[in-house]
C-alpha atoms as a PDB file:
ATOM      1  CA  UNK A   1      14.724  18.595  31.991  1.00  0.00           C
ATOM      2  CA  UNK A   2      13.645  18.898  28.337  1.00  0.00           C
ATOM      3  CA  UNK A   3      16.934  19.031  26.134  1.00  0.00           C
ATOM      4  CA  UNK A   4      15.551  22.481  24.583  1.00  0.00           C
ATOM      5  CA  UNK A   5      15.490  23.549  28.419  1.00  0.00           C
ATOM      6  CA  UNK A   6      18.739  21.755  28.728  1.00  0.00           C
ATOM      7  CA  UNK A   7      20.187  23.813  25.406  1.00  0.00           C
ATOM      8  CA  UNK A   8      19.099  27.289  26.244  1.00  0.00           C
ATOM      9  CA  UNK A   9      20.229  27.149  30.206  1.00  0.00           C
ATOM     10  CA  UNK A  10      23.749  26.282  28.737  1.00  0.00           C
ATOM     11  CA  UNK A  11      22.952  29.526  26.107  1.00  0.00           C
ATOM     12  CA  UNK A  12      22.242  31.851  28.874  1.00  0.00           C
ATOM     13  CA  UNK A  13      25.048  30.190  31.558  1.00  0.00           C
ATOM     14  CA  UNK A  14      27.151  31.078  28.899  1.00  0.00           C
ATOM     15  CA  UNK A  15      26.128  34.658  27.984  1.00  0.00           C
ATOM     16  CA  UNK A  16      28.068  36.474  31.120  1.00  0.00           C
ATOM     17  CA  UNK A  17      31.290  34.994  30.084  1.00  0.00           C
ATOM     18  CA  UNK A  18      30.933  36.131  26.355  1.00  0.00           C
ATOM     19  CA  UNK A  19      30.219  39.687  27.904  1.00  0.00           C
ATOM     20  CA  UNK A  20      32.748  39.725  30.294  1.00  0.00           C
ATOM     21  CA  UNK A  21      35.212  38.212  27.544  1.00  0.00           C
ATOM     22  CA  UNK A  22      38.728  40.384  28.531  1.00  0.00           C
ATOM     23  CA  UNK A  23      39.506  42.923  25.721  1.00  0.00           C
ATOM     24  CA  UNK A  24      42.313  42.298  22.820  1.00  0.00           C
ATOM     25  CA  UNK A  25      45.573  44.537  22.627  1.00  0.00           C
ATOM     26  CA  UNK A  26      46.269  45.025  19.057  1.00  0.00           C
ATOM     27  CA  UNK A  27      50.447  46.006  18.551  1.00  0.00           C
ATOM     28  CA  UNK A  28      51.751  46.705  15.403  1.00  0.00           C
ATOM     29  CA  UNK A  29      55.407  47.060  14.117  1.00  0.00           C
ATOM     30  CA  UNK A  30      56.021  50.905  12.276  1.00  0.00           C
ATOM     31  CA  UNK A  31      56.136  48.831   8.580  1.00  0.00           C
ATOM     32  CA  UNK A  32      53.983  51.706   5.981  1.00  0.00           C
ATOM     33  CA  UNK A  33      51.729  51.045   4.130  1.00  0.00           C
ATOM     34  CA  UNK A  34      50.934  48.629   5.639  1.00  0.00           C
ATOM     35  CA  UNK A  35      51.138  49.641   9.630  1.00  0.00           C
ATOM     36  CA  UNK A  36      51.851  52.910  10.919  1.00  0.00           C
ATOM     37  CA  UNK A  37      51.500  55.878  13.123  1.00  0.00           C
ATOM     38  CA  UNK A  38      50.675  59.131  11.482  1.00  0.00           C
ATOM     39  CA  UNK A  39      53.335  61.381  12.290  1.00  0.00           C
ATOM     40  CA  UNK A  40      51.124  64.537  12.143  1.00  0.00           C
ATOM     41  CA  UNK A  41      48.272  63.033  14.031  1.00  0.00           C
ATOM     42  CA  UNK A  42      49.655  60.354  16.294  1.00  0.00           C
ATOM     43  CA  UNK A  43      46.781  57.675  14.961  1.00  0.00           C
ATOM     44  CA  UNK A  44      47.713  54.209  13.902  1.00  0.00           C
ATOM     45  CA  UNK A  45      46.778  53.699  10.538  1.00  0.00           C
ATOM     46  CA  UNK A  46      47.642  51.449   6.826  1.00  0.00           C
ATOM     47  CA  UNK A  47      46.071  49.040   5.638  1.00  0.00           C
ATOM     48  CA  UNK A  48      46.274  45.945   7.618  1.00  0.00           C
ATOM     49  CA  UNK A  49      45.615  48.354  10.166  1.00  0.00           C
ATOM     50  CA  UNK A  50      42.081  49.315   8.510  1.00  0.00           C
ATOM     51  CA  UNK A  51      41.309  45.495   7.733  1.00  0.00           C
ATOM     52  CA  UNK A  52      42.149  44.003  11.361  1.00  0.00           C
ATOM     53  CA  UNK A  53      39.979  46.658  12.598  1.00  0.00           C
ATOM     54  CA  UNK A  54      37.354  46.180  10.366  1.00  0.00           C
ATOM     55  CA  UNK A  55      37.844  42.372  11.405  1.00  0.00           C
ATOM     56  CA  UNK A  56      37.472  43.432  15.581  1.00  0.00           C
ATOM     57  CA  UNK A  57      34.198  45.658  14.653  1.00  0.00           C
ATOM     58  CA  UNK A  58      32.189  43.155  12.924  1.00  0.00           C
ATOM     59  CA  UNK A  59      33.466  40.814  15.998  1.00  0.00           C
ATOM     60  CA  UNK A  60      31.911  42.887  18.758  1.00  0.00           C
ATOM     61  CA  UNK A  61      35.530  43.982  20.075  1.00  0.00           C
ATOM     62  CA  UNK A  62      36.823  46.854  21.405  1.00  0.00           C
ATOM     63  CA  UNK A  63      40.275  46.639  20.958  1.00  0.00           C
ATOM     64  CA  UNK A  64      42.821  49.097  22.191  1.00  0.00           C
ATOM     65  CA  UNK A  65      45.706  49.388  19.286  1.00  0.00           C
ATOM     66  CA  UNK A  66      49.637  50.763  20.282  1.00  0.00           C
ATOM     67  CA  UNK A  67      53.230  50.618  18.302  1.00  0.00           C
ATOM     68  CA  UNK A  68      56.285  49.033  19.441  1.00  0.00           C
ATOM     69  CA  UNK A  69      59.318  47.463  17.874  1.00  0.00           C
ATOM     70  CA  UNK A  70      59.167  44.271  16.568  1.00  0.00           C
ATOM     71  CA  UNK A  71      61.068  42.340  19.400  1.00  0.00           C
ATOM     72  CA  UNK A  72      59.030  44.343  21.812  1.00  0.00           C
ATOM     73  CA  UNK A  73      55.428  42.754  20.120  1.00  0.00           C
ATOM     74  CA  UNK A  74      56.551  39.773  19.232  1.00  0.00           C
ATOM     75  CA  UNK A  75      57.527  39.140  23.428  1.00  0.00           C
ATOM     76  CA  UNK A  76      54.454  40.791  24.075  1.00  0.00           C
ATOM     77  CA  UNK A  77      52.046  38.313  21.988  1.00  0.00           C
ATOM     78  CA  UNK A  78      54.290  35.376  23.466  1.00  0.00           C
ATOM     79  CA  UNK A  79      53.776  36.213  26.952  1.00  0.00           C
ATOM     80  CA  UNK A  80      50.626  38.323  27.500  1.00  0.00           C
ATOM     81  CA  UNK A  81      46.925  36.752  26.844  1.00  0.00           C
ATOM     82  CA  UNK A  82      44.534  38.640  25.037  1.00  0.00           C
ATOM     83  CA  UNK A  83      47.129  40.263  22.962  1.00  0.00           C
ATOM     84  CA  UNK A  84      47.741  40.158  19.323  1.00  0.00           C
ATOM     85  CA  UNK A  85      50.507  41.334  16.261  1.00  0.00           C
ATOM     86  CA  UNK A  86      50.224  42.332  12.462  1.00  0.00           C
ATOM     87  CA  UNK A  87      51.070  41.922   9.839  1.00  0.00           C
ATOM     88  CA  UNK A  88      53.629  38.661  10.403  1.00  0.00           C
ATOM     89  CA  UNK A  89      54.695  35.833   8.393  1.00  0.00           C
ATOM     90  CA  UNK A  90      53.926  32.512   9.082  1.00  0.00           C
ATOM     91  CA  UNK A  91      56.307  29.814   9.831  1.00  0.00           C
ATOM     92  CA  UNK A  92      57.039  26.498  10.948  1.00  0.00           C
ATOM     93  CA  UNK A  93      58.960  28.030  13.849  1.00  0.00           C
ATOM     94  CA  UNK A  94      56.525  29.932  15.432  1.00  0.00           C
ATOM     95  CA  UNK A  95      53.275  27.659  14.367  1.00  0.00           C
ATOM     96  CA  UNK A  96      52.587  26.237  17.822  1.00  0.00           C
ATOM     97  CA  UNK A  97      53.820  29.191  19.506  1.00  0.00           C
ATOM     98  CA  UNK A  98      50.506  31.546  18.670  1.00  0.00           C
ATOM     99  CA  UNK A  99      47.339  31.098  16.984  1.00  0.00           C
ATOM    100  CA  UNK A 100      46.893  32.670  13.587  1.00  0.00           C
ATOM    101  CA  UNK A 101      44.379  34.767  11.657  1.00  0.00           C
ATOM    102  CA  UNK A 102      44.825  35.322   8.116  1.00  0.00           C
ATOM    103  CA  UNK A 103      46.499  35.960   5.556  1.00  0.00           C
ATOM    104  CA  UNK A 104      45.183  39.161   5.925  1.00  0.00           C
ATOM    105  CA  UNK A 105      47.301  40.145   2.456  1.00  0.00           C
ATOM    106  CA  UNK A 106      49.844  39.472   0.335  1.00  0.00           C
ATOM    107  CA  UNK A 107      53.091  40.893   0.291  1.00  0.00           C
ATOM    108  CA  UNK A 108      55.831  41.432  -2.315  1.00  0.00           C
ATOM    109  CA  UNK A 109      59.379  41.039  -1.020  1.00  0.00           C
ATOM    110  CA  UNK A 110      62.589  41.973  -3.334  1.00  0.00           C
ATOM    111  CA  UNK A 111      65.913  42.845  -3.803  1.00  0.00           C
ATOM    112  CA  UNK A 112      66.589  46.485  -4.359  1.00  0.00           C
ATOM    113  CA  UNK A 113      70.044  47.482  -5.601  1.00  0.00           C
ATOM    114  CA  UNK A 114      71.612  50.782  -6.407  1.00  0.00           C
ATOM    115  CA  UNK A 115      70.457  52.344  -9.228  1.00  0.00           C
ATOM    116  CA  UNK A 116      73.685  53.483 -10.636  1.00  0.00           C
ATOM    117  CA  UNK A 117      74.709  49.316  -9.922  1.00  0.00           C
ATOM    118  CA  UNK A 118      74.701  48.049 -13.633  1.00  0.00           C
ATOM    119  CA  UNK A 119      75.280  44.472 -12.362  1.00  0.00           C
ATOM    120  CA  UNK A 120      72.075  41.767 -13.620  1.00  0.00           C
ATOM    121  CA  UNK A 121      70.511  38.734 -11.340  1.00  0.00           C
ATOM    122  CA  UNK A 122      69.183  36.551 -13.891  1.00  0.00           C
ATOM    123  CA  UNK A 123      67.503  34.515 -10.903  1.00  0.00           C
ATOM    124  CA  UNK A 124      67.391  35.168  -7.309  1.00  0.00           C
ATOM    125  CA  UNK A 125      70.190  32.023  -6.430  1.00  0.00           C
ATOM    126  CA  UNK A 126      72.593  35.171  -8.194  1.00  0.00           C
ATOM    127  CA  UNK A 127      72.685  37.413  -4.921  1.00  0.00           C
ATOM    128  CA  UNK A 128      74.634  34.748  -3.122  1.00  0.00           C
ATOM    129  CA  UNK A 129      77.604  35.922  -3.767  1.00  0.00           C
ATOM    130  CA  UNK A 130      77.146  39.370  -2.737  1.00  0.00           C
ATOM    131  CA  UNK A 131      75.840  41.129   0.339  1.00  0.00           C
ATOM    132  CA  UNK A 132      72.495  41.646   1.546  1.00  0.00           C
ATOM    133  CA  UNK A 133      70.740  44.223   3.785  1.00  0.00           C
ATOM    134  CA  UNK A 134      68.175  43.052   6.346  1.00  0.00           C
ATOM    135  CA  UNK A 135      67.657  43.866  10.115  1.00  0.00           C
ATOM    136  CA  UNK A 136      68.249  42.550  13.520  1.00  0.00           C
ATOM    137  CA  UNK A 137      65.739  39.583  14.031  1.00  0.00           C
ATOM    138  CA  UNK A 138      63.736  39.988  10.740  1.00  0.00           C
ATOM    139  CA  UNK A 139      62.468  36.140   9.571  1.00  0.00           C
ATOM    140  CA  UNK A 140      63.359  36.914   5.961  1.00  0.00           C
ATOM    141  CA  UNK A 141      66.902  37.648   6.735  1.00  0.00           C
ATOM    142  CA  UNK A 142      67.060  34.649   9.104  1.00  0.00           C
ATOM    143  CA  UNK A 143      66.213  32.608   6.570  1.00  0.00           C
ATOM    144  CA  UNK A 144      68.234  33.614   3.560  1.00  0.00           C
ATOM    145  CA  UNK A 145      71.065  33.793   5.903  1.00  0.00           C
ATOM    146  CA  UNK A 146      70.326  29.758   6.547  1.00  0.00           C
ATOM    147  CA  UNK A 147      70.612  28.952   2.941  1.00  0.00           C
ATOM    148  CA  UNK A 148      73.770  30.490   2.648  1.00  0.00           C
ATOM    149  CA  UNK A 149      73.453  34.008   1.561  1.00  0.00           C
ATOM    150  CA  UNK A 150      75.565  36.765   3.020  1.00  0.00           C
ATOM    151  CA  UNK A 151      73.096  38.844   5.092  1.00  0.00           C
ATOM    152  CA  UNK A 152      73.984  42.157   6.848  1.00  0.00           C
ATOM    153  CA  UNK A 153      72.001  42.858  10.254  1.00  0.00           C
ATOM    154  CA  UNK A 154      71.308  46.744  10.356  1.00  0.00           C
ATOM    155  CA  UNK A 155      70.174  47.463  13.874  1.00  0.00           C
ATOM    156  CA  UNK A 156      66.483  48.441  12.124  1.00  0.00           C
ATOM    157  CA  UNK A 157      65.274  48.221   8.051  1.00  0.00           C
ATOM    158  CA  UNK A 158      65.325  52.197   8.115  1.00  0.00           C
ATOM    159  CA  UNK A 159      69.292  52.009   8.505  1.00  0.00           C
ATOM    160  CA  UNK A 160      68.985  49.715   5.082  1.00  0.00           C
ATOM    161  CA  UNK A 161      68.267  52.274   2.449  1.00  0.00           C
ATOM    162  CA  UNK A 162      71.634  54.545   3.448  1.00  0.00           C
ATOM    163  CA  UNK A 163      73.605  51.642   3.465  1.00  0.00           C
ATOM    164  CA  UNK A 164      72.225  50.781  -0.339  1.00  0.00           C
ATOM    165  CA  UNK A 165      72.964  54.180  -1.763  1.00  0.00           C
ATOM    166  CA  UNK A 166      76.268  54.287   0.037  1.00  0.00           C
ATOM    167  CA  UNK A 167      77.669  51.058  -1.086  1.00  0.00           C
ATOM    168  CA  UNK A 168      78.052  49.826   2.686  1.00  0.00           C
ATOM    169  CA  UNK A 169      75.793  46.765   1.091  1.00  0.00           C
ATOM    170  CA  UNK A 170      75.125  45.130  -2.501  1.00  0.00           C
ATOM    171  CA  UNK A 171      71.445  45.032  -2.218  1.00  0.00           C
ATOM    172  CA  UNK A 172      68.304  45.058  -0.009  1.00  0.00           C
ATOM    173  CA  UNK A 173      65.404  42.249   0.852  1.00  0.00           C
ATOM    174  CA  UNK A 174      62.750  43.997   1.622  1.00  0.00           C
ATOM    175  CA  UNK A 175      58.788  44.353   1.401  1.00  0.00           C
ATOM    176  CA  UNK A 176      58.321  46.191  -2.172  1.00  0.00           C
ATOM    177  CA  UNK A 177      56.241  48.519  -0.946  1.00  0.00           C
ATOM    178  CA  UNK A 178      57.853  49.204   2.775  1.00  0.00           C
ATOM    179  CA  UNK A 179      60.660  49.790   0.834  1.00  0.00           C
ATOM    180  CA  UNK A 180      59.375  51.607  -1.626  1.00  0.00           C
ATOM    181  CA  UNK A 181      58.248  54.002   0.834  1.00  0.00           C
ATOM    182  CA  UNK A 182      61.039  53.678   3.319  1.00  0.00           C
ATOM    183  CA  UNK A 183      63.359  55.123   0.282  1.00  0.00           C
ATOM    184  CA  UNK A 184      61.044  57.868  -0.485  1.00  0.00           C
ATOM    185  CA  UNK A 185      60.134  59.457   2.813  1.00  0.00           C
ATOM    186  CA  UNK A 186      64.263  59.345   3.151  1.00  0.00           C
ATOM    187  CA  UNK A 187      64.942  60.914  -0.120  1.00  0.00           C
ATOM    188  CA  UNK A 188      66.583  57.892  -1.607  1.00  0.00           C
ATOM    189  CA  UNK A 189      64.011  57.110  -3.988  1.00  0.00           C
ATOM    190  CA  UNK A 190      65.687  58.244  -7.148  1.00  0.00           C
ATOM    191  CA  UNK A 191      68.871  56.194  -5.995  1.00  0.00           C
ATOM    192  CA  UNK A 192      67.350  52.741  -6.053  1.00  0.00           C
ATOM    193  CA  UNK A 193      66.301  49.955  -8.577  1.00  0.00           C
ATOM    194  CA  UNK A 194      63.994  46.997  -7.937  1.00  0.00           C
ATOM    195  CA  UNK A 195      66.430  44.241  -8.812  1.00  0.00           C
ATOM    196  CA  UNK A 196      64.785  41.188  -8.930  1.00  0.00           C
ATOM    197  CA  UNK A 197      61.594  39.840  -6.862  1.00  0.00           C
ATOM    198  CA  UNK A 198      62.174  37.490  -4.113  1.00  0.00           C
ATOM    199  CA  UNK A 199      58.760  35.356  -3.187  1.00  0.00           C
ATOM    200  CA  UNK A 200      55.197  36.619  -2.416  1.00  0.00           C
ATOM    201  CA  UNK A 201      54.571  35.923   1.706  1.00  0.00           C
ATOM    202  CA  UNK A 202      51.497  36.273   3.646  1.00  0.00           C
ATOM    203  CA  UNK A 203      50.959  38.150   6.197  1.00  0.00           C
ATOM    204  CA  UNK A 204      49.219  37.188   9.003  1.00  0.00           C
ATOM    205  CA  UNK A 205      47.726  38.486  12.827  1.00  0.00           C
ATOM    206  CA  UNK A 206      49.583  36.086  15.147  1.00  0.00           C
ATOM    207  CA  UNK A 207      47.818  35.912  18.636  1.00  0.00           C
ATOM    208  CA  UNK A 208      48.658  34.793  22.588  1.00  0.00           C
ATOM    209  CA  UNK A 209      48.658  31.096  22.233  1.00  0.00           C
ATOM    210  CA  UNK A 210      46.147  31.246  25.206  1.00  0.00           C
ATOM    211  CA  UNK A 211      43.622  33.044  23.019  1.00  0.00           C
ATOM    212  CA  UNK A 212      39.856  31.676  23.172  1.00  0.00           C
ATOM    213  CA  UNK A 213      39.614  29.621  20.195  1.00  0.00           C
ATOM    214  CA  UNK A 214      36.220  30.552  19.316  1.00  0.00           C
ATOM    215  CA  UNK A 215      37.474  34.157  18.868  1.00  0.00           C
ATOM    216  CA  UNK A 216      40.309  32.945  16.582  1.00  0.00           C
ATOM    217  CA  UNK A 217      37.899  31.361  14.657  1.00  0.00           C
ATOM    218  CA  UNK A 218      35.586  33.451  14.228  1.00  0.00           C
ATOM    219  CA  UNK A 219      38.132  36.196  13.153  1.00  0.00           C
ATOM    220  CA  UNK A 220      39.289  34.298  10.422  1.00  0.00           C
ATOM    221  CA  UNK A 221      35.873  34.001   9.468  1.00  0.00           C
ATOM    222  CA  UNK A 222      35.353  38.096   9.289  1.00  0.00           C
ATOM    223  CA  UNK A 223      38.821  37.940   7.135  1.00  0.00           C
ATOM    224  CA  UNK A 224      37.359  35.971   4.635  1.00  0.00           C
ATOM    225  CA  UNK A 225      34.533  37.627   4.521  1.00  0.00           C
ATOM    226  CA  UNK A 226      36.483  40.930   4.096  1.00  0.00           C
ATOM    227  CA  UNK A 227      38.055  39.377   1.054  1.00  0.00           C
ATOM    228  CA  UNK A 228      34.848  37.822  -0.514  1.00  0.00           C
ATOM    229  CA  UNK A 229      33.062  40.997  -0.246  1.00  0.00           C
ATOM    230  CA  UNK A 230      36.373  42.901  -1.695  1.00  0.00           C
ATOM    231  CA  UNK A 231      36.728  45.246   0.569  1.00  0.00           C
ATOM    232  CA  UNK A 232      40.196  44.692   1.125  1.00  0.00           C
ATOM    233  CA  UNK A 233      40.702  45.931  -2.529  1.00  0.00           C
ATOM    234  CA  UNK A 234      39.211  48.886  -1.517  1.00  0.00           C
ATOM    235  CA  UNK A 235      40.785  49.561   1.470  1.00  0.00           C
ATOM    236  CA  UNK A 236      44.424  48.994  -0.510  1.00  0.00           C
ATOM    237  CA  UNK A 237      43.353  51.615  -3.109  1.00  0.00           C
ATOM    238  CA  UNK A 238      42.785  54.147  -0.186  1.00  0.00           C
ATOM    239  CA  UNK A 239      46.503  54.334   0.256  1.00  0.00           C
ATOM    240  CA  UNK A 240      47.676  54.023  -3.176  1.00  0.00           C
ATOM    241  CA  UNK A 241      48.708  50.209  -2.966  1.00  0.00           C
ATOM    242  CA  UNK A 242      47.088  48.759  -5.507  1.00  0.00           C
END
């Protein structure tokens, strides 16, 4: 057999398995702007939401898309093929534990305090000696809490911005805009100061380790495509974060 014969039998052997390729489960965490159900409508929507969509579209998937907690999707993308969870950080923990698409953004993470708290942090090294707000299996607090800061576990973030304004904690780590928002749809807004900026982290779409590589790859490709084309910019300004 001729090797272009050769080529385009392996082309069309392969063909049924591309179209019978399982479909992806797509889980976020509730984390506005940047993932979340409309309260009013039920729909899963922010940001990432609009970009890792985009990214499935221009893929050829039809993914379906739910909500859970963030223990709850983080067992579920461990255990179940074909599944996948956004936006996550990255790190050398859970590396060989998925595969990885992104960054599909950026994210700001910082201390908030109380506003009426007239104490300074002239560099983030300061907080150590008072307490910090996080929740209950949250990476950031994990990790501060390794280096020797005094983190607080609330049971979940939205616990976090109560505990601020009520002096039950010193300050809170937190995404700048999660907890910008967080604060605002609880009416604590105008009770909290950004206190000093942590790091930037990516944030990325981790997915079942088991996931066809090929799909991975070509996923990322559709992200950086996203970027190059800046539509992400767009999509950002559609919900007033940027």
């Amino acid at each position: 057999m001729k090797p272009q014969v050769k080529a385009l039998a392996a082309l069309l052997l392969s063909l049924p398995l591309l179209a019978h390729a399982e479909s992806i489960r797509l889980i976020i965490q509730e984390f506005a702007p940047f993932t979340y159900t409309d309260p009013k409508t039920n729909e899963i929507k922010g940001f990432l939401t609009d970009k890792a969509m985009e990214i499935m579209r221009r893929a050829g998937e039809s993914p379906s898309i739910v909500s859970t907690s963030l223990a709850r999707g983080y067992q579920a993308t461990l255990n179940e093929e074909n599944t996948c969870l956004f936006g996550f950080r990255r790190t050398p923990e859970r590396e060989t534990l998925f595969k990885w698409v992104g960054p599909l953004t950026t994210d700001t993470w910082v201390l908030y305090a109380k506003k009426s708290d007239t104490r300074s942090l002239k560099n983030f090294e300061d907080a150590k000696a008072f307490s910090i707000g996080s929740y209950k299996n949250a990476a950031t607090g994990l990790e501060l809490a390794r280096q020797g800061y005094k983190i607080e576990f609330a049971s979940e973030d939205d616990d976090n911005p109560r505990l601020l304004v009520n002096g039950r904690i010193d300050y809170w780590i937190v995404s700048e805009l999660h907890g910008m928002q967080m604060a605002q749809e609880q009416g604590f807004w105008s009770d909290i100061r950004r206190a000093i900026k942590w790091r930037n982290v990516d944030l990325y779409m981790l997915c079942n380790a088991k996931m066809d590589k090929q799909r991975i790859d070509r996923f990322n490709e559709l992200n950086k495509d996203i970027d190059r084309e800046g539509n992400m910019e767009k999509i950002t300004r559609n919900y007033g974060a940027r």
